[in-house]
PDB file of N, CA and C in Angstrom:
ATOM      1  N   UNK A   1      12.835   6.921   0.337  1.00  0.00           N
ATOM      2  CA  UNK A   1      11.778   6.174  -0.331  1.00  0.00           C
ATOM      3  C   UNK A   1      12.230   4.728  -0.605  1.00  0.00           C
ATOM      4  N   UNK A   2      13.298   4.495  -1.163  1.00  0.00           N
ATOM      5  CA  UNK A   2      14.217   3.007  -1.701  1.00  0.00           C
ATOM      6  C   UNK A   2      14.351   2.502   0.078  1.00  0.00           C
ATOM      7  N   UNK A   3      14.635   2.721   0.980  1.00  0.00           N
ATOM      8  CA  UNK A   3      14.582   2.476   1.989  1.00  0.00           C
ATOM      9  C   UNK A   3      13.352   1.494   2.732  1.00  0.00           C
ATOM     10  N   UNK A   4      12.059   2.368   3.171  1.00  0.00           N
ATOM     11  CA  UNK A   4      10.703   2.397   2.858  1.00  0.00           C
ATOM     12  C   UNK A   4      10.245   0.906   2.183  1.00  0.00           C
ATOM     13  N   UNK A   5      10.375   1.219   1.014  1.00  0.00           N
ATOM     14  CA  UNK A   5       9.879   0.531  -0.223  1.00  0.00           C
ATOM     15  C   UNK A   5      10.568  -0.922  -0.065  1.00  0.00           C
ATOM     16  N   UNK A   6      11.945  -1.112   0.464  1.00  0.00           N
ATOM     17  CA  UNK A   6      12.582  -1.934   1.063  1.00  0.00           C
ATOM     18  C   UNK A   6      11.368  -3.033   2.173  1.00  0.00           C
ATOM     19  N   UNK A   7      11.734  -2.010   2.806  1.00  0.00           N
ATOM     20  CA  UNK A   7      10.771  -2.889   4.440  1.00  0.00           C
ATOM     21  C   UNK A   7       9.699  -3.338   3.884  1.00  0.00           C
ATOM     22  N   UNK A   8       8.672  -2.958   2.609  1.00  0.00           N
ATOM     23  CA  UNK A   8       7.633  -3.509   2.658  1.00  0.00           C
ATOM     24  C   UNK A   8       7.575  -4.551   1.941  1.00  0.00           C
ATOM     25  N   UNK A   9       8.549  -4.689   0.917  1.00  0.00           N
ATOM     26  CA  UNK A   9       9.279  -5.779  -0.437  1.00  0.00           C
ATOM     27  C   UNK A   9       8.955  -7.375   0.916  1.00  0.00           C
ATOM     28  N   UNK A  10       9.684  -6.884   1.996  1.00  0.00           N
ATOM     29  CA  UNK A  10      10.582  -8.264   2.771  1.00  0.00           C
ATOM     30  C   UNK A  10       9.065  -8.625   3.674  1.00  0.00           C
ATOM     31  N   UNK A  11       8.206  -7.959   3.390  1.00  0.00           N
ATOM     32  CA  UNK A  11       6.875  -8.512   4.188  1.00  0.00           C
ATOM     33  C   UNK A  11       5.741  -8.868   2.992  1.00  0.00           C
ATOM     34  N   UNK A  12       6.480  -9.743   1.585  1.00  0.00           N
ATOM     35  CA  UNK A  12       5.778 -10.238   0.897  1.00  0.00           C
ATOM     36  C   UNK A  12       6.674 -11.507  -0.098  1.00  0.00           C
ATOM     37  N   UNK A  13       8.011 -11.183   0.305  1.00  0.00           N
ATOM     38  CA  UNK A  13       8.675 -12.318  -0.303  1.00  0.00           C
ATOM     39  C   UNK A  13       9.718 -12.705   0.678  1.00  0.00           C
ATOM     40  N   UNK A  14      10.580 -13.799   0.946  1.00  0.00           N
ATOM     41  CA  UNK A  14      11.420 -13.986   1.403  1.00  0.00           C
ATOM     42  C   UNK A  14      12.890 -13.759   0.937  1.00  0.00           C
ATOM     43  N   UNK A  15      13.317 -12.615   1.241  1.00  0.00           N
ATOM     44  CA  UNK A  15      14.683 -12.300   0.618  1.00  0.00           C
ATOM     45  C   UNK A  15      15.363 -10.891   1.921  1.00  0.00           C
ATOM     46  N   UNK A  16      16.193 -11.413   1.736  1.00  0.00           N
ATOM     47  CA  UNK A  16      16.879 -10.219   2.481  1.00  0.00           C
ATOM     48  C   UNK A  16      17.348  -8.851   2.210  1.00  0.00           C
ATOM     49  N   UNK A  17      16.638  -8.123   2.574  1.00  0.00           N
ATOM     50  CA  UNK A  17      16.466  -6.621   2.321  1.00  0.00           C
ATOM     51  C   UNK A  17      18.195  -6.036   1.658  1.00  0.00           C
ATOM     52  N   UNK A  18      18.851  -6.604   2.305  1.00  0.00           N
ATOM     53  CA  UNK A  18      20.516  -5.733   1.654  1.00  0.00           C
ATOM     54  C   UNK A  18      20.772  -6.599   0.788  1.00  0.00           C
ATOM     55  N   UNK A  19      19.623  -7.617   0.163  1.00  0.00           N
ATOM     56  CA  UNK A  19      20.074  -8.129  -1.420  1.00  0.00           C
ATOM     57  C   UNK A  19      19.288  -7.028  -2.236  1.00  0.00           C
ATOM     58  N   UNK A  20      18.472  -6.496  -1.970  1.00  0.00           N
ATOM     59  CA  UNK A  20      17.483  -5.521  -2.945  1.00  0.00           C
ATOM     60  C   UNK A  20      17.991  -4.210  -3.322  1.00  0.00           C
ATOM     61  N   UNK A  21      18.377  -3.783  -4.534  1.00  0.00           N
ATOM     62  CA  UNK A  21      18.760  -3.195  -5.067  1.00  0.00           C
ATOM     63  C   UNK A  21      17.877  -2.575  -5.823  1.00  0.00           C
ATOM     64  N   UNK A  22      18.333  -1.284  -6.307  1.00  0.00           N
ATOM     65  CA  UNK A  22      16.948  -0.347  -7.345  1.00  0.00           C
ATOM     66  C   UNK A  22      17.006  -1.699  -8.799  1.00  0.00           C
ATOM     67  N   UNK A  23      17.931  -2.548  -9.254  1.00  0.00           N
ATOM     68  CA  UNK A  23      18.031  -3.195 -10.722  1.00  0.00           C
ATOM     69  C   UNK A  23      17.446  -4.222 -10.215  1.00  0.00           C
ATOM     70  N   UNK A  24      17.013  -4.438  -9.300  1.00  0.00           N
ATOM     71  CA  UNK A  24      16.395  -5.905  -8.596  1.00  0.00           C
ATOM     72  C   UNK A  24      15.099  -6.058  -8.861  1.00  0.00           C
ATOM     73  N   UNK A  25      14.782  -6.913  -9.694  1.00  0.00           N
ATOM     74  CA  UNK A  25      13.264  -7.026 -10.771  1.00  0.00           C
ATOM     75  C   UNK A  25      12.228  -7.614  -9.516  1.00  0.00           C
ATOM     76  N   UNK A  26      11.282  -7.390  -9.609  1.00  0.00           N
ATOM     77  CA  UNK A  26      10.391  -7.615  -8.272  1.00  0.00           C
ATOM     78  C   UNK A  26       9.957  -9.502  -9.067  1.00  0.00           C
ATOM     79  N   UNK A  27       9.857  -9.938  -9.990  1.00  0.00           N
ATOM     80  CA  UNK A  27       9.236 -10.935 -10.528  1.00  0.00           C
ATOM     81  C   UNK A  27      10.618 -12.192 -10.812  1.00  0.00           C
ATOM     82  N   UNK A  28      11.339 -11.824 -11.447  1.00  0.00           N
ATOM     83  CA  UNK A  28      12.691 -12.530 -11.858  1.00  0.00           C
ATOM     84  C   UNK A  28      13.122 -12.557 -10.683  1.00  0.00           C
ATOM     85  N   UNK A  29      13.617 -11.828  -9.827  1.00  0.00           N
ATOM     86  CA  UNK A  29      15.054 -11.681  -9.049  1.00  0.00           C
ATOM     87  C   UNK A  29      14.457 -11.588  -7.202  1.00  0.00           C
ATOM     88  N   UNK A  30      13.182 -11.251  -7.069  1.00  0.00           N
ATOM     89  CA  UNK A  30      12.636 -11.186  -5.524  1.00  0.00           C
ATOM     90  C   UNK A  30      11.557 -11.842  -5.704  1.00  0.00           C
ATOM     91  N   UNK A  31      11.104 -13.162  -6.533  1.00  0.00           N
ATOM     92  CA  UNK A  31      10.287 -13.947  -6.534  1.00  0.00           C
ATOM     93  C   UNK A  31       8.675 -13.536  -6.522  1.00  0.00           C
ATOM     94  N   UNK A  32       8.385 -12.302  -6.412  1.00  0.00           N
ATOM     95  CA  UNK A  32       7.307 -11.920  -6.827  1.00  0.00           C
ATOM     96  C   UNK A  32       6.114 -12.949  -7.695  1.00  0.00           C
ATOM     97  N   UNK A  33       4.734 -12.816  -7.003  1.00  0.00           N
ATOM     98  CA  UNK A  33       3.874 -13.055  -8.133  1.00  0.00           C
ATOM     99  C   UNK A  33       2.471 -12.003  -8.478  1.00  0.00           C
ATOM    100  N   UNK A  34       1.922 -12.177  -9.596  1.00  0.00           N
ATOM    101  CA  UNK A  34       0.901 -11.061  -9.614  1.00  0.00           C
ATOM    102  C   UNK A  34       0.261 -10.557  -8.752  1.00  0.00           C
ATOM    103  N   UNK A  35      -0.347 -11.787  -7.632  1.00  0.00           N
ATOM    104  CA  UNK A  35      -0.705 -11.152  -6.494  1.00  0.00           C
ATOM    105  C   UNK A  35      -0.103 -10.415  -5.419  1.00  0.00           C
ATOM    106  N   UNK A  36       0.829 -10.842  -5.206  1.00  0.00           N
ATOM    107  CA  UNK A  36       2.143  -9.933  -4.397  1.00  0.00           C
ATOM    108  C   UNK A  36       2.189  -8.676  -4.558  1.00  0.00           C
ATOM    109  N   UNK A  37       2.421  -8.602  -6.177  1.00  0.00           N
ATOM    110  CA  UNK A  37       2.479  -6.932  -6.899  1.00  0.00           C
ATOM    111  C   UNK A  37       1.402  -6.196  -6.146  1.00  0.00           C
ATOM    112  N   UNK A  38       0.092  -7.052  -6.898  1.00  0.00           N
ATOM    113  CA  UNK A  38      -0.766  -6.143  -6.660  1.00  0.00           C
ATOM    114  C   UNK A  38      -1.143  -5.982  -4.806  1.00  0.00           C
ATOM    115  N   UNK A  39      -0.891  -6.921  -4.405  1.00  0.00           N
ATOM    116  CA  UNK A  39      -1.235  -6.433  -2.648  1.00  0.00           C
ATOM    117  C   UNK A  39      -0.363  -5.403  -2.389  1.00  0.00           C
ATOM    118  N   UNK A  40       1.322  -5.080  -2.763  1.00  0.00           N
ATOM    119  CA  UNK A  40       2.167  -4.517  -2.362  1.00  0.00           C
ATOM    120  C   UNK A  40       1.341  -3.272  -2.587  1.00  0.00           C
ATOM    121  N   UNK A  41       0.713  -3.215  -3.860  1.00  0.00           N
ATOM    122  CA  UNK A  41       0.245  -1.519  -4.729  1.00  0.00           C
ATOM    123  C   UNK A  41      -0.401  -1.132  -3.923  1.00  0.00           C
ATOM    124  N   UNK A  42      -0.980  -2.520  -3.116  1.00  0.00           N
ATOM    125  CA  UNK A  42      -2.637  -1.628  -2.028  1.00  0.00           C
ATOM    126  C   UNK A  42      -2.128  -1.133  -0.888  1.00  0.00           C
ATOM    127  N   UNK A  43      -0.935  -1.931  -0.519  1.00  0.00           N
ATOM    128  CA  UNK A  43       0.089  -1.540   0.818  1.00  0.00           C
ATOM    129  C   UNK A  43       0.068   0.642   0.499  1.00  0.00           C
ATOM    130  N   UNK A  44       0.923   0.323  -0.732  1.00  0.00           N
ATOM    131  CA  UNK A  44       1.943   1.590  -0.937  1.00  0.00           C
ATOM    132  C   UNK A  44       0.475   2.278  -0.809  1.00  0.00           C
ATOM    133  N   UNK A  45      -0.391   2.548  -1.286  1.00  0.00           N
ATOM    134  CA  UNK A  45      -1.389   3.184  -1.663  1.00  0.00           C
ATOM    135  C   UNK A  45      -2.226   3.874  -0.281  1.00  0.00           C
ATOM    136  N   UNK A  46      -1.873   3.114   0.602  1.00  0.00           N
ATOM    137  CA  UNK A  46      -2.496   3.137   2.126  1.00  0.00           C
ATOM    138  C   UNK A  46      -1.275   3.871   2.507  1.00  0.00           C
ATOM    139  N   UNK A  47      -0.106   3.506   2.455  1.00  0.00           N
ATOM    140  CA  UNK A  47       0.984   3.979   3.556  1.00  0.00           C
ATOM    141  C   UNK A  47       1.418   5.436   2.742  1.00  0.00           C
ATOM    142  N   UNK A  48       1.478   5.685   1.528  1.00  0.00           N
ATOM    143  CA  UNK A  48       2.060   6.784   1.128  1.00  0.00           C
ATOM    144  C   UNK A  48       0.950   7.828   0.602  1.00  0.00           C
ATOM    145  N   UNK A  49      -0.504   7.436   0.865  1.00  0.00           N
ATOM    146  CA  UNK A  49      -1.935   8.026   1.059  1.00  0.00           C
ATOM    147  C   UNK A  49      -1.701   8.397  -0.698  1.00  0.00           C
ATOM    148  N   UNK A  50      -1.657   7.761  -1.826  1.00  0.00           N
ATOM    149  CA  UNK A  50      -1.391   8.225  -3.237  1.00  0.00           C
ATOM    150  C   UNK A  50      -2.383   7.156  -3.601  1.00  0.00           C
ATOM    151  N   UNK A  51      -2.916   7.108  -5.238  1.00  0.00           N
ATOM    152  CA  UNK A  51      -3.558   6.675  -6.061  1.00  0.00           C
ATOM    153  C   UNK A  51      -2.824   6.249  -7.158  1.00  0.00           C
ATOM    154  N   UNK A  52      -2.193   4.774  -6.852  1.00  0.00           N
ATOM    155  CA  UNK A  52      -1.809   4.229  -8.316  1.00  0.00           C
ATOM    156  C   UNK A  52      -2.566   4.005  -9.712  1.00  0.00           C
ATOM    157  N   UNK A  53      -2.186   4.130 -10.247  1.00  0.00           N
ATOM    158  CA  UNK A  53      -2.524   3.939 -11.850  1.00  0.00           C
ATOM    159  C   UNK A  53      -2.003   2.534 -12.014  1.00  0.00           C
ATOM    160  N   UNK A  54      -3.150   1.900 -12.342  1.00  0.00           N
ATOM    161  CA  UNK A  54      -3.061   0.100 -12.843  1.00  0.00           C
ATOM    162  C   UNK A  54      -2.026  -0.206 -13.942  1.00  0.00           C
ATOM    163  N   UNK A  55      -2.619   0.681 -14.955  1.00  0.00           N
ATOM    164  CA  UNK A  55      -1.390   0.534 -16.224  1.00  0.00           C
ATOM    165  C   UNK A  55      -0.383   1.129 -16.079  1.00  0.00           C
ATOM    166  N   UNK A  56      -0.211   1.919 -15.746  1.00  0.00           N
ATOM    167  CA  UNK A  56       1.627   2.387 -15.437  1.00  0.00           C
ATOM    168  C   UNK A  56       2.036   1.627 -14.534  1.00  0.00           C
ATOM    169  N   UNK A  57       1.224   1.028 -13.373  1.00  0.00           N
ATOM    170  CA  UNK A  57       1.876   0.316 -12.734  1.00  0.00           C
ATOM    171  C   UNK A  57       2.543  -1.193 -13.353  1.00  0.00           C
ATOM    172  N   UNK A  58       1.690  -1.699 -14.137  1.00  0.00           N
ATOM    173  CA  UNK A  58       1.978  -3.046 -14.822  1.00  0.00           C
ATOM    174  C   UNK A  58       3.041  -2.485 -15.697  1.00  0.00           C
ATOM    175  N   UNK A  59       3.572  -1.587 -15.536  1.00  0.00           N
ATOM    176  CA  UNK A  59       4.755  -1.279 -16.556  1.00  0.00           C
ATOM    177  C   UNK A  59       6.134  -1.330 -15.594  1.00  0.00           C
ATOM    178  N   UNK A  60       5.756  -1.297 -14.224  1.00  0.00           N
ATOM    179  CA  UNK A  60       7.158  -1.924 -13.307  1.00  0.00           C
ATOM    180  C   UNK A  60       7.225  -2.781 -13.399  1.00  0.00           C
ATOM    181  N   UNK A  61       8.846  -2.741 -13.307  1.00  0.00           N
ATOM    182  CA  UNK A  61       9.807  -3.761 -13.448  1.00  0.00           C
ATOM    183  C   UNK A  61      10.579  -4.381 -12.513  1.00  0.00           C
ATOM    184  N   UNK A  62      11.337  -2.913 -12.240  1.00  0.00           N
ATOM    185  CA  UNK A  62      12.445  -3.098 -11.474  1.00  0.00           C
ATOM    186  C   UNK A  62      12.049  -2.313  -9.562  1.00  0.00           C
ATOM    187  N   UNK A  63      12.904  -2.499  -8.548  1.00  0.00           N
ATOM    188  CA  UNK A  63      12.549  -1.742  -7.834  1.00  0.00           C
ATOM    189  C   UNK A  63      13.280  -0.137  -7.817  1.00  0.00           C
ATOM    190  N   UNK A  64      13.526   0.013  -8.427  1.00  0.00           N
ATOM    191  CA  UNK A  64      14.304   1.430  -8.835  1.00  0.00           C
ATOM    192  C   UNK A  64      13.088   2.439  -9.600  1.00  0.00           C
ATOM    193  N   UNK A  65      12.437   1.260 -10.735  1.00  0.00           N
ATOM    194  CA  UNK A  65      11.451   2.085 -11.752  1.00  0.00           C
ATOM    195  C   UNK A  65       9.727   2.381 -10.317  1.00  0.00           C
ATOM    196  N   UNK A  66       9.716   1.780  -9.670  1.00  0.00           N
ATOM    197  CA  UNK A  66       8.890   1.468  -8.254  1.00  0.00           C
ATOM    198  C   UNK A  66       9.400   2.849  -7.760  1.00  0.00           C
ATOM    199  N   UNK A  67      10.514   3.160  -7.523  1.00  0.00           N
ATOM    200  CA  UNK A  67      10.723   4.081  -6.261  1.00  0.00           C
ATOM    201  C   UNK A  67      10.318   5.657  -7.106  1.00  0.00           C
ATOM    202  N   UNK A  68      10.846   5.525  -8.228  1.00  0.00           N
ATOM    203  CA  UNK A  68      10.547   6.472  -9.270  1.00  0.00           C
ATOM    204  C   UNK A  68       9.208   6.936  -9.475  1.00  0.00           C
ATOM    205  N   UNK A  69       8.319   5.710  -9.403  1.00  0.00           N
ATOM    206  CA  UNK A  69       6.763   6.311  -9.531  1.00  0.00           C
ATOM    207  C   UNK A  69       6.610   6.724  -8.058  1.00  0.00           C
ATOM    208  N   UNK A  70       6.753   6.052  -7.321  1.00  0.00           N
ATOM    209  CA  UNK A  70       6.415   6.673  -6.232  1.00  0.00           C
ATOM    210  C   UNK A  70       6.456   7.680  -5.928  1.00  0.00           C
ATOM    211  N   UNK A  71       7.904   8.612  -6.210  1.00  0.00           N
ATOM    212  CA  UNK A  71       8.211   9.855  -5.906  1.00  0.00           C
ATOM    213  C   UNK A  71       7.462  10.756  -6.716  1.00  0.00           C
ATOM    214  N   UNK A  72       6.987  10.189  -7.710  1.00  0.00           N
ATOM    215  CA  UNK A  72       6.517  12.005  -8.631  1.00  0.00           C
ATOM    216  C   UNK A  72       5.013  11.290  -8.420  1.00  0.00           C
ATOM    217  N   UNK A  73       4.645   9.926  -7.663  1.00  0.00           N
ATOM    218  CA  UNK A  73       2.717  10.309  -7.015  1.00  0.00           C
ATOM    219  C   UNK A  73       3.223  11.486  -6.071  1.00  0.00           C
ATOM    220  N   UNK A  74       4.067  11.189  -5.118  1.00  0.00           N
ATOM    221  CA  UNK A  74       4.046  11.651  -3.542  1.00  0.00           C
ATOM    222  C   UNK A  74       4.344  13.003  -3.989  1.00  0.00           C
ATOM    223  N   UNK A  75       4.690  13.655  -4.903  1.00  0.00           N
ATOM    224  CA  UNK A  75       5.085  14.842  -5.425  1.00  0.00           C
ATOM    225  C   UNK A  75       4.086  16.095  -5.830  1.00  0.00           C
ATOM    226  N   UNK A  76       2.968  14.774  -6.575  1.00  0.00           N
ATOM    227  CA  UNK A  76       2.306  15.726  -6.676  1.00  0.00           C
ATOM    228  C   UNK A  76       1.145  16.108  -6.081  1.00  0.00           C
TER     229      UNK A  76
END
């Protein structure tokens, strides 16, 4: 999934994928902006066929806390 979640990070900001780490803040540290976030959410939402939640989502941070939701949508 951290893998994944990788490739799609580097097709919305310019940074190199083996700098991205799970503590690597999508806004501070991979230049992120609101719109970014939210296009990425529509990405994940299409590619991992799941239904994000707006407010839990505005509660990521990091890409670690990202890979985390992901796994318990795709879970359940």
């Amino acid at each position: 999934m951290f893998e994944r979640l990788k490739d799609i990070i580097v097709n919305y900001v310019e940074v190199d994928a083996d700098a991205i780490t799970p503590d690597s803040r999508f806004m501070e540290d991979l230049g992120f902006t609101s719109f970014d976030f939210m296009s990425m959410l529509g990405e994940l939402e299409d590619e991992f066929e799941i239904e994000v939640d707006q407010e839990k989502a505005a509660d990521i941070r990091t890409v670690g806390e990202a890979v985390a939701y992901l796994e318990e949508l795709t879970e359940e």
